[in-house]
PDB file of N, CA and C in Angstrom:
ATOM      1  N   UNK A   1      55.186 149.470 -31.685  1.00  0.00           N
ATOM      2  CA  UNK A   1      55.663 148.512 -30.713  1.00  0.00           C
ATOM      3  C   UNK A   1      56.996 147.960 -31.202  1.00  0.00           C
ATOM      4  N   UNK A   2      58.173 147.931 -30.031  1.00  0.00           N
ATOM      5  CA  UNK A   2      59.334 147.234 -30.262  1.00  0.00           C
ATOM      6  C   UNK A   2      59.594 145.598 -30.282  1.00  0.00           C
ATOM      7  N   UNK A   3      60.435 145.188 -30.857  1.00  0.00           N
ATOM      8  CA  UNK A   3      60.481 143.932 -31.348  1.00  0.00           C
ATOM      9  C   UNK A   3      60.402 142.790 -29.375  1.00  0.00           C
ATOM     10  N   UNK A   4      61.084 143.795 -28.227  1.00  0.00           N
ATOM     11  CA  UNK A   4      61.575 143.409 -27.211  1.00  0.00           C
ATOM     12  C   UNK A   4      60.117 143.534 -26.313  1.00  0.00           C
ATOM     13  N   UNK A   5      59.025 144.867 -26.665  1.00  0.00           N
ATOM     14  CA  UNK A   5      57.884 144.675 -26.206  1.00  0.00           C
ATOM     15  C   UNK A   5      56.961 143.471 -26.790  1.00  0.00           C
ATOM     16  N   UNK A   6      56.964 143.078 -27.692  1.00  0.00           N
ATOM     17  CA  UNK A   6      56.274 142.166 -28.495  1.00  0.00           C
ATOM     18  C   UNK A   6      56.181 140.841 -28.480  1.00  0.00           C
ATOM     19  N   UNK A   7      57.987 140.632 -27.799  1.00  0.00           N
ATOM     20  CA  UNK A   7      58.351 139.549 -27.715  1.00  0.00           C
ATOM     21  C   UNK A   7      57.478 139.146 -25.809  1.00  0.00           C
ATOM     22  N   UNK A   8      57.373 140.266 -25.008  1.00  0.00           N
ATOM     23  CA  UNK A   8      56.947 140.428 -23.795  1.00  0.00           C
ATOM     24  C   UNK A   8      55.385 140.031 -23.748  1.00  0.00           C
ATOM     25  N   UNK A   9      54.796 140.565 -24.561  1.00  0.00           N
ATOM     26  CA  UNK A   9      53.388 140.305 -24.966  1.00  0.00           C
ATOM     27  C   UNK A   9      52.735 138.603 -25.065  1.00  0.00           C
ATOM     28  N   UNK A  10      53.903 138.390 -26.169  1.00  0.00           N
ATOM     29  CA  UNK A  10      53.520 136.634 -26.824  1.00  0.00           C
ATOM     30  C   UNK A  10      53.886 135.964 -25.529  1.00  0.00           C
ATOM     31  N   UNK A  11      54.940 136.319 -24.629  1.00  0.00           N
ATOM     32  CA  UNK A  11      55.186 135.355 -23.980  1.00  0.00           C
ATOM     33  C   UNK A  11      53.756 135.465 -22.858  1.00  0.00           C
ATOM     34  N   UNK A  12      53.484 136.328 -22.362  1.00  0.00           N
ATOM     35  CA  UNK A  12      52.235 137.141 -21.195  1.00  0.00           C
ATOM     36  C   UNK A  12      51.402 136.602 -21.812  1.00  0.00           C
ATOM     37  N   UNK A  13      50.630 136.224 -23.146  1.00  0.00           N
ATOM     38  CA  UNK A  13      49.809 135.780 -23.526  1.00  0.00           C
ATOM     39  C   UNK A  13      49.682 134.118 -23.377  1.00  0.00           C
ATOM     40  N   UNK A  14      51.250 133.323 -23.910  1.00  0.00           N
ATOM     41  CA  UNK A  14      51.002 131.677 -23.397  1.00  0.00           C
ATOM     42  C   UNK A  14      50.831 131.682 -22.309  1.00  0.00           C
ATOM     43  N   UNK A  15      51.425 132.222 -21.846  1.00  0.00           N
ATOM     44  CA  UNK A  15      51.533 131.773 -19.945  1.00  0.00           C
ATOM     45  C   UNK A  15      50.026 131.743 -19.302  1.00  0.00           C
ATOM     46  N   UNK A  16      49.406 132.578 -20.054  1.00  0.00           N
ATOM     47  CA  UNK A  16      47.796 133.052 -19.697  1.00  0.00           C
ATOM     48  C   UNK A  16      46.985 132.295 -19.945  1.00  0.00           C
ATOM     49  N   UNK A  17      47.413 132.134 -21.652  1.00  0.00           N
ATOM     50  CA  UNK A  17      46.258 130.795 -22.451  1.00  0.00           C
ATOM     51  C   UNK A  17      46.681 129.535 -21.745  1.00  0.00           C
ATOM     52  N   UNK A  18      47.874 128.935 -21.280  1.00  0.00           N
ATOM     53  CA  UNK A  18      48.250 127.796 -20.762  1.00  0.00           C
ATOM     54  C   UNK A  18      47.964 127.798 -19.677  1.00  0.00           C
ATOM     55  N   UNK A  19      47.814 128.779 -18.478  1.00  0.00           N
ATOM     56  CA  UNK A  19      47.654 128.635 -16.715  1.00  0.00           C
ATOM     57  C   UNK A  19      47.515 127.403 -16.453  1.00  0.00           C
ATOM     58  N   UNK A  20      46.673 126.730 -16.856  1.00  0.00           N
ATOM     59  CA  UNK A  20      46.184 125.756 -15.977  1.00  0.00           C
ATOM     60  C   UNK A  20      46.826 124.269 -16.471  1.00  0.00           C
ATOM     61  N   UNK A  21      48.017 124.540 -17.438  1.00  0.00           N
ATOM     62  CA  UNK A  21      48.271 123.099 -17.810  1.00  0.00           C
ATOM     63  C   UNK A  21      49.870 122.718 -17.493  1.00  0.00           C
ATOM     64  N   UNK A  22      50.268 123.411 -16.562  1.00  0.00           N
ATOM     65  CA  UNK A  22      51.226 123.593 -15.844  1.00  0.00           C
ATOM     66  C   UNK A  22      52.914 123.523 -16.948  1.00  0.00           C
ATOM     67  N   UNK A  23      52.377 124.921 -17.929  1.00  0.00           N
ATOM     68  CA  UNK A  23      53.554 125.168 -18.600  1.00  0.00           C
ATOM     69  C   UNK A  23      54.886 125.697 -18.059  1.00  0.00           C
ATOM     70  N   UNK A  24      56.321 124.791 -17.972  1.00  0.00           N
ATOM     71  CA  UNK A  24      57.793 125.013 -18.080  1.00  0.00           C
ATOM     72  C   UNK A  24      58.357 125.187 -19.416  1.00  0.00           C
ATOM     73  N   UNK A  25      59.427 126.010 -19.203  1.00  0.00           N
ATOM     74  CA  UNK A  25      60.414 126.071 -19.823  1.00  0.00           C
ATOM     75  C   UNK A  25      60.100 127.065 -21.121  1.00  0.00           C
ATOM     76  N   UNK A  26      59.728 128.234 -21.020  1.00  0.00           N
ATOM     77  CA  UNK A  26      58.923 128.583 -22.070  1.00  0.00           C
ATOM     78  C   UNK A  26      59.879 129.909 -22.329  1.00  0.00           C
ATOM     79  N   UNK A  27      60.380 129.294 -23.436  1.00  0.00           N
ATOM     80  CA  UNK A  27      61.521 130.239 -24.324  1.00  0.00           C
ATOM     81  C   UNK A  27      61.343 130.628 -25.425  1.00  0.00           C
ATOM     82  N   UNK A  28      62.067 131.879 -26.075  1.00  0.00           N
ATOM     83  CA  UNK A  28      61.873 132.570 -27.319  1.00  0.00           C
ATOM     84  C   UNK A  28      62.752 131.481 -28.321  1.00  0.00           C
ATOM     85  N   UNK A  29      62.025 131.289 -29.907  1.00  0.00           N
ATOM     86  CA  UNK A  29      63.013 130.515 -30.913  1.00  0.00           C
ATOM     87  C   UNK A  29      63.411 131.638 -31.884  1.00  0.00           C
ATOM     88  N   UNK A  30      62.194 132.638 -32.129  1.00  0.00           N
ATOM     89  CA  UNK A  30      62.440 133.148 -33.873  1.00  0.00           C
ATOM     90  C   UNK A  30      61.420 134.435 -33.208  1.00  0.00           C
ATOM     91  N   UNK A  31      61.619 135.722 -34.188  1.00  0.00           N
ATOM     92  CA  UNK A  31      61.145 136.638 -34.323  1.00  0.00           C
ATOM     93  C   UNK A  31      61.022 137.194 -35.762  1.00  0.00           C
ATOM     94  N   UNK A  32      59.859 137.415 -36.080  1.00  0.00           N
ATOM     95  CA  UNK A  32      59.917 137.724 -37.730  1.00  0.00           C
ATOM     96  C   UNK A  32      58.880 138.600 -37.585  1.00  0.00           C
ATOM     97  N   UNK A  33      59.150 140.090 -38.283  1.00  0.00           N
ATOM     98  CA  UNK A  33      58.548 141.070 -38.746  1.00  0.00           C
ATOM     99  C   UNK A  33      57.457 141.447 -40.276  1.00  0.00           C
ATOM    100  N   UNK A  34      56.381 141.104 -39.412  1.00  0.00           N
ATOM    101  CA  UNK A  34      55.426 141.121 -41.497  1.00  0.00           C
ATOM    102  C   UNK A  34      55.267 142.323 -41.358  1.00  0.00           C
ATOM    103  N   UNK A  35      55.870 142.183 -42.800  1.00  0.00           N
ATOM    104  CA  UNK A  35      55.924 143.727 -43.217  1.00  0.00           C
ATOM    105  C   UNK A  35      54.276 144.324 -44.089  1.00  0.00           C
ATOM    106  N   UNK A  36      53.720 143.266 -43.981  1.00  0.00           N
ATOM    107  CA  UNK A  36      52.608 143.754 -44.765  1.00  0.00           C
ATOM    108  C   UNK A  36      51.623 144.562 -43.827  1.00  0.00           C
ATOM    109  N   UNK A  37      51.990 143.765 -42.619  1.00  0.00           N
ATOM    110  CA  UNK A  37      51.007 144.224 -41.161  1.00  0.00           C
ATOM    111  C   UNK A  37      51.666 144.824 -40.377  1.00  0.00           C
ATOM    112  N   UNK A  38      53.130 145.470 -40.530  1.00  0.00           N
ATOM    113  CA  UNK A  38      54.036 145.909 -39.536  1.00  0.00           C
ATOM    114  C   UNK A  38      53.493 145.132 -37.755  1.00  0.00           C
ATOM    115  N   UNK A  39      53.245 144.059 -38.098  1.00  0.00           N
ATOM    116  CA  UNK A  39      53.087 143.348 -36.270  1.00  0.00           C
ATOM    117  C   UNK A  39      54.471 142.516 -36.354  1.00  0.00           C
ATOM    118  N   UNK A  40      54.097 141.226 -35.598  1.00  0.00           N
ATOM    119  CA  UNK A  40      55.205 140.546 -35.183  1.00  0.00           C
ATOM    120  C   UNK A  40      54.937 139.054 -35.414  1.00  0.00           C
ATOM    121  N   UNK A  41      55.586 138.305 -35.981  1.00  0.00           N
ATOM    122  CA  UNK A  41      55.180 136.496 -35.480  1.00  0.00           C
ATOM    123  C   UNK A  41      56.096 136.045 -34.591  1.00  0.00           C
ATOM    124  N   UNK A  42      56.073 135.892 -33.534  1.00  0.00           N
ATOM    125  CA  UNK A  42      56.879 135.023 -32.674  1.00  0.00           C
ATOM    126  C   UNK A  42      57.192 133.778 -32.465  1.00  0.00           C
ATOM    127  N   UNK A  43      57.944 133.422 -32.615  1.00  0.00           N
ATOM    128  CA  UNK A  43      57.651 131.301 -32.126  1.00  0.00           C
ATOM    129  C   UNK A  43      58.381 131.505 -30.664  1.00  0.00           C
ATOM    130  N   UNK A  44      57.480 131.079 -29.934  1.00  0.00           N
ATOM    131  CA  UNK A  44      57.419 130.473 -28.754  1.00  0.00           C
ATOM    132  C   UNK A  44      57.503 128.884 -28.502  1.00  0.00           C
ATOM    133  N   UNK A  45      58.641 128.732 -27.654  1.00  0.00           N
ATOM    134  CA  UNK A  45      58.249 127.176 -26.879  1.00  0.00           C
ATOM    135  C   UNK A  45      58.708 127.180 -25.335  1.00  0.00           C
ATOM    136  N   UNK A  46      57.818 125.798 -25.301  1.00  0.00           N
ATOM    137  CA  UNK A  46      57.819 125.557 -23.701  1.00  0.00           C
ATOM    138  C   UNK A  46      57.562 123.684 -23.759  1.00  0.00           C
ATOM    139  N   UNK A  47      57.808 123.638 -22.152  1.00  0.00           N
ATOM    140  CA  UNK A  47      57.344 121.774 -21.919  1.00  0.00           C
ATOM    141  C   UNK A  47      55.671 122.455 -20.945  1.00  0.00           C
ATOM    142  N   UNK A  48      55.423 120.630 -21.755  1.00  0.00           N
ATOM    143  CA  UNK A  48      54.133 120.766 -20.404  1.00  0.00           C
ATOM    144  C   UNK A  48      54.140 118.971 -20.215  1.00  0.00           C
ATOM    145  N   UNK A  49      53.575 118.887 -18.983  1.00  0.00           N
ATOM    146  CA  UNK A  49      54.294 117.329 -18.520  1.00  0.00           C
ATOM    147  C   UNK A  49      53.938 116.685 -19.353  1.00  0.00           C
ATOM    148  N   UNK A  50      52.596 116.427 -19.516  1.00  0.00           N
ATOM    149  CA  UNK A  50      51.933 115.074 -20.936  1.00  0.00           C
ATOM    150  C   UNK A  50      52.728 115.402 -21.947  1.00  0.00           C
ATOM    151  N   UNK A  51      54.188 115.682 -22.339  1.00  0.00           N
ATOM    152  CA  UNK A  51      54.823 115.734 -23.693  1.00  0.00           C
ATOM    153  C   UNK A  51      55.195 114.957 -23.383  1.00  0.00           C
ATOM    154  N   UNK A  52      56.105 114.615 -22.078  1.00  0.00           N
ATOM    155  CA  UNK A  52      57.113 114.214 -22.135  1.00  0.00           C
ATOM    156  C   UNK A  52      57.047 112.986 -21.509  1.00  0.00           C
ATOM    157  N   UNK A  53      56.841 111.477 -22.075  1.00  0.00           N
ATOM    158  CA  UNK A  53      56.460 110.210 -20.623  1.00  0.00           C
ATOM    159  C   UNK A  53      57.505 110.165 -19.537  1.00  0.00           C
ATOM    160  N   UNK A  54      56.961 109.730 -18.565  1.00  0.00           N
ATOM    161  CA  UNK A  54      57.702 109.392 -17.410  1.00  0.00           C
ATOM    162  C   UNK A  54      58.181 108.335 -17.459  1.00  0.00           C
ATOM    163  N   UNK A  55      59.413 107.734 -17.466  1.00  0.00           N
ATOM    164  CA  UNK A  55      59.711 106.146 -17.394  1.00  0.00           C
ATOM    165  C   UNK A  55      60.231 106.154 -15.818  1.00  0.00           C
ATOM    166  N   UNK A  56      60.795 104.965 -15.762  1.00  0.00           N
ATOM    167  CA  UNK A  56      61.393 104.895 -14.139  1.00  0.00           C
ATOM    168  C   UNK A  56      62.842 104.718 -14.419  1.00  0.00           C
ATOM    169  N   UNK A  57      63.172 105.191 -15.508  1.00  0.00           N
ATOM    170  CA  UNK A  57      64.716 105.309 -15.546  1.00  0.00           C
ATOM    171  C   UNK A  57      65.296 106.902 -15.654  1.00  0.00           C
ATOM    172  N   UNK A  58      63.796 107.706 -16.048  1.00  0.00           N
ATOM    173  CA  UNK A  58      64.179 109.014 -15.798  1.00  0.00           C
ATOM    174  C   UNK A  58      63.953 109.132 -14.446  1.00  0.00           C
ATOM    175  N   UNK A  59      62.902 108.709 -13.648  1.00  0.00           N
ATOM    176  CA  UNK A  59      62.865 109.123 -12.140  1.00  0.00           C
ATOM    177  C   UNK A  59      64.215 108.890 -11.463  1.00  0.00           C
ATOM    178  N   UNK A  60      64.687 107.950 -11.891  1.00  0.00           N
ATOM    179  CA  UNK A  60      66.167 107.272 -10.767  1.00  0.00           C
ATOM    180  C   UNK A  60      67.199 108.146 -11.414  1.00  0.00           C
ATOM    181  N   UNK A  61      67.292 108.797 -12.987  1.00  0.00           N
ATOM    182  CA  UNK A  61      68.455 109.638 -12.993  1.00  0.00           C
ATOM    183  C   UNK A  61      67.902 111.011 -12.374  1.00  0.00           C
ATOM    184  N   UNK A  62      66.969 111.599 -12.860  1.00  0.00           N
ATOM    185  CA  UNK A  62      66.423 112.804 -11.864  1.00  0.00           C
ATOM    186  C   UNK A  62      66.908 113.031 -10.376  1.00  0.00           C
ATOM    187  N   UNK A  63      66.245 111.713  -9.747  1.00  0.00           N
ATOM    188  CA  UNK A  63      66.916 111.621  -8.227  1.00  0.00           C
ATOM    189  C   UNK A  63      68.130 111.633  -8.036  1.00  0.00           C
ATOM    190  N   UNK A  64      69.194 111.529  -9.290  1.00  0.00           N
ATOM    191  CA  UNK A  64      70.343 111.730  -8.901  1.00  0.00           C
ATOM    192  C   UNK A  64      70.952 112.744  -9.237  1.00  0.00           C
ATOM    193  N   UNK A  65      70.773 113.645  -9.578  1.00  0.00           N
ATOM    194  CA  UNK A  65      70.771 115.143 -10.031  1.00  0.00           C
ATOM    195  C   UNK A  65      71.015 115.224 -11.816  1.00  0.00           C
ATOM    196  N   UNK A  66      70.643 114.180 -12.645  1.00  0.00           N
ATOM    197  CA  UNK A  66      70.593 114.037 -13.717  1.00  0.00           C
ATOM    198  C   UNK A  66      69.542 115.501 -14.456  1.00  0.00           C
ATOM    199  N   UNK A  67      69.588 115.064 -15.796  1.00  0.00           N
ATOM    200  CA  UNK A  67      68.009 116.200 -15.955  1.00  0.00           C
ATOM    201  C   UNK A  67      67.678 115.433 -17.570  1.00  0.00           C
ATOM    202  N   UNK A  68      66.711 115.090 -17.243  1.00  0.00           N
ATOM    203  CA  UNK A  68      65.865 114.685 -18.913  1.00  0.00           C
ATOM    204  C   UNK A  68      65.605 115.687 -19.437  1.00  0.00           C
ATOM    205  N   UNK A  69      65.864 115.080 -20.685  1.00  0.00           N
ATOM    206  CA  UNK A  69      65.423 115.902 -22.065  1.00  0.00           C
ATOM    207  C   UNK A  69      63.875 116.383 -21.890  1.00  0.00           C
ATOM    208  N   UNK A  70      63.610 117.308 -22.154  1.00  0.00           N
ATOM    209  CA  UNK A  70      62.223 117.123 -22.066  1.00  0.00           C
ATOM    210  C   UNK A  70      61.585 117.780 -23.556  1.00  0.00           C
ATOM    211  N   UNK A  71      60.335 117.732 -24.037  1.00  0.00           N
ATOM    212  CA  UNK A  71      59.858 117.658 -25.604  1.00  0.00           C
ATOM    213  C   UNK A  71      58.896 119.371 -25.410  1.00  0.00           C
ATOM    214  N   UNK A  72      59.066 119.602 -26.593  1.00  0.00           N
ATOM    215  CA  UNK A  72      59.089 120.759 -26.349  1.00  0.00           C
ATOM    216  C   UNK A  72      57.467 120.959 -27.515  1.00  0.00           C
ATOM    217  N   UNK A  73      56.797 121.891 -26.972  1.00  0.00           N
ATOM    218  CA  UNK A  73      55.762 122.699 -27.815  1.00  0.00           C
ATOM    219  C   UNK A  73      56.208 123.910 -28.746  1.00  0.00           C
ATOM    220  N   UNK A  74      55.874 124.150 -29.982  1.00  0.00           N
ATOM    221  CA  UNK A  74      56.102 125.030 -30.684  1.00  0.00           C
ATOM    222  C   UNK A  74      54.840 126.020 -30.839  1.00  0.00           C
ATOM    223  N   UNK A  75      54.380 127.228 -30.878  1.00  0.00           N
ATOM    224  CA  UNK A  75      53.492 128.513 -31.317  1.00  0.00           C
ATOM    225  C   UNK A  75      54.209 129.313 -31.938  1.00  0.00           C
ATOM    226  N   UNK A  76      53.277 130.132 -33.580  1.00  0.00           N
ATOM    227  CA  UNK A  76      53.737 131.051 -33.489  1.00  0.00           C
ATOM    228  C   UNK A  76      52.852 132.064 -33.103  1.00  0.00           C
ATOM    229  N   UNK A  77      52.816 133.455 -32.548  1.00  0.00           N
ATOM    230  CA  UNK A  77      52.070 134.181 -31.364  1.00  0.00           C
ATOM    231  C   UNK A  77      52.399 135.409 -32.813  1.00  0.00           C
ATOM    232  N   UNK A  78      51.000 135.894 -33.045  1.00  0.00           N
ATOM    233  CA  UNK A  78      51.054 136.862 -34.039  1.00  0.00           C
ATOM    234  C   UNK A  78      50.509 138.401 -32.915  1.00  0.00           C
ATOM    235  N   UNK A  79      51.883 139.225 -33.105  1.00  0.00           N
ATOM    236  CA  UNK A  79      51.040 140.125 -32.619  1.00  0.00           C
ATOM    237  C   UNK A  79      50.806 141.357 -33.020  1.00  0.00           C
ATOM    238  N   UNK A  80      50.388 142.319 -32.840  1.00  0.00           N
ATOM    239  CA  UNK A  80      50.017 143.483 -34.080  1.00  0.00           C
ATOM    240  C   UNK A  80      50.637 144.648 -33.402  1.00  0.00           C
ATOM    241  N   UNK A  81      51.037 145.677 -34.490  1.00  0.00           N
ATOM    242  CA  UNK A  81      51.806 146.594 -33.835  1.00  0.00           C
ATOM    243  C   UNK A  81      50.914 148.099 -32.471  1.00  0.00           C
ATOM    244  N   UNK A  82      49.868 147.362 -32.706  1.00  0.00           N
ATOM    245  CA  UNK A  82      49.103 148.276 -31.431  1.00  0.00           C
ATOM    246  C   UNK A  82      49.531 147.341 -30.154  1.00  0.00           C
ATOM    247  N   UNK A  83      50.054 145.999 -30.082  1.00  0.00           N
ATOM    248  CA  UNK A  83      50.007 145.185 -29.194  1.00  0.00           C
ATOM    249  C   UNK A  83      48.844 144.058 -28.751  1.00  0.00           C
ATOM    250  N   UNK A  84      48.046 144.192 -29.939  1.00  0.00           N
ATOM    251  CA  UNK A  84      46.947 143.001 -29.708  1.00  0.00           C
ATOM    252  C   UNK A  84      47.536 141.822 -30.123  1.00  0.00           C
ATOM    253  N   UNK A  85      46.924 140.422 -29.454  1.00  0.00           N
ATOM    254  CA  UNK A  85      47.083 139.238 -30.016  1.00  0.00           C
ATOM    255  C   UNK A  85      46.214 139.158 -30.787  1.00  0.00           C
ATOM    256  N   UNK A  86      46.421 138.429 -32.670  1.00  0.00           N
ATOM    257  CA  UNK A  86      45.879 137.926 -33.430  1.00  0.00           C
ATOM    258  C   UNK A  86      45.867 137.101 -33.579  1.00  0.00           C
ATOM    259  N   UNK A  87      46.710 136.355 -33.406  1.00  0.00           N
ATOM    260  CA  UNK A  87      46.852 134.847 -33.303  1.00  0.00           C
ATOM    261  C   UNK A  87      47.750 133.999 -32.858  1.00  0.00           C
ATOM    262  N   UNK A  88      47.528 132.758 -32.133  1.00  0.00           N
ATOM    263  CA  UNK A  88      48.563 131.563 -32.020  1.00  0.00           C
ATOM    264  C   UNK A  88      47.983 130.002 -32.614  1.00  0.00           C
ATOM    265  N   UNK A  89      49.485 129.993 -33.591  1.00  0.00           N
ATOM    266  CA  UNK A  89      49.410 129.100 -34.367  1.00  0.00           C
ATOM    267  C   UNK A  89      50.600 127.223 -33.434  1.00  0.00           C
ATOM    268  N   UNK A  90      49.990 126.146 -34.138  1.00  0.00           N
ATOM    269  CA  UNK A  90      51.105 125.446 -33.841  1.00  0.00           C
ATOM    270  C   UNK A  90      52.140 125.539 -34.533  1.00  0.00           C
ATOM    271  N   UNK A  91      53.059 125.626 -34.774  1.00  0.00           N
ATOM    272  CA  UNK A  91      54.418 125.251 -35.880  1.00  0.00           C
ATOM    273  C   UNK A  91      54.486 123.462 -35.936  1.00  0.00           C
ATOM    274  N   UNK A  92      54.613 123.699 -37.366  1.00  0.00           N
ATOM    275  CA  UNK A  92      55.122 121.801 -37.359  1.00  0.00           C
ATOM    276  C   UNK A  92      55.961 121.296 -37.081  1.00  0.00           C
ATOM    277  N   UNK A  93      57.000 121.757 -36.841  1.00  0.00           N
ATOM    278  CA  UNK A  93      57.943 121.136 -35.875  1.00  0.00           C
ATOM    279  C   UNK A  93      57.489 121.259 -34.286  1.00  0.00           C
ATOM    280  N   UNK A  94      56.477 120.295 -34.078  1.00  0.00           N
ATOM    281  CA  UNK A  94      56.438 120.623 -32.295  1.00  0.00           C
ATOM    282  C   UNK A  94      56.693 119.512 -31.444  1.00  0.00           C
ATOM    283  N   UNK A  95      57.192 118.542 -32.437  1.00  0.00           N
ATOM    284  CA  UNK A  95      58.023 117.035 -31.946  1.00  0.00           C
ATOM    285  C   UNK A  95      59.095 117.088 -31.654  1.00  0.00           C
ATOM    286  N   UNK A  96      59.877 117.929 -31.824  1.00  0.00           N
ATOM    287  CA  UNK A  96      61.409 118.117 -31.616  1.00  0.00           C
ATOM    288  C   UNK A  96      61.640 118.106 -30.713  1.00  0.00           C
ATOM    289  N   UNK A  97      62.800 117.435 -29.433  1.00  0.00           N
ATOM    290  CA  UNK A  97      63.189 117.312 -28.653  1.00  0.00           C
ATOM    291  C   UNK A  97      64.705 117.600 -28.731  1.00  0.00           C
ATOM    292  N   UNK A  98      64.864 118.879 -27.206  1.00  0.00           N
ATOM    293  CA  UNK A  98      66.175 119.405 -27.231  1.00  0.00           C
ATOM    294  C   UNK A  98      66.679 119.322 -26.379  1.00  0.00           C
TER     295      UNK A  98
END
């Protein structure tokens, strides 16, 4: 499996494990190759609304075509070179806001 299929996989897999918690914004950070397992670790992030509070000073810039920051989730999505998922981890940085 290629680094570009793999990366296709981790993402097909949050989107799946998350369905129902109405995940945005869900982008690639890092790609790293273990060489011990020839698979893949991916870090994945995305928003999901409960990260991020709502105040009423983001609603009134929103309404004005503003855009809030919004807080982002970190995984890393282990996947193996047959294409199975082995695992998703949190990363400790999953407080970071970008």
């Amino acid at each position: 499996m290629d680094m570009k299929e793999a990366i296709a996989k981790a993402k097909t897999y949050v989107l799946d494990v998350y369905a129902d918690e109405g995940v945005t914004n869900l982008g690639l950070e890092e790609v790293e190759r273990e060489p011990s397992t020839g698979g893949w670790a991916i870090t994945l992030a995305f928003s999901r609304p409960w990260n991020t509070p709502r105040t009423r000073a983001q609603e009134v810039l929103e309404s004005l075509g503003g855009v809030s920051s919004l807080k982002r989730s970190y995984k890393v999505v282990t996947v193996a070179d047959d294409g199975s998922v082995l695992s998703m981890k949190r990363r400790a940085s999953a407080d970071v806001v970008e």
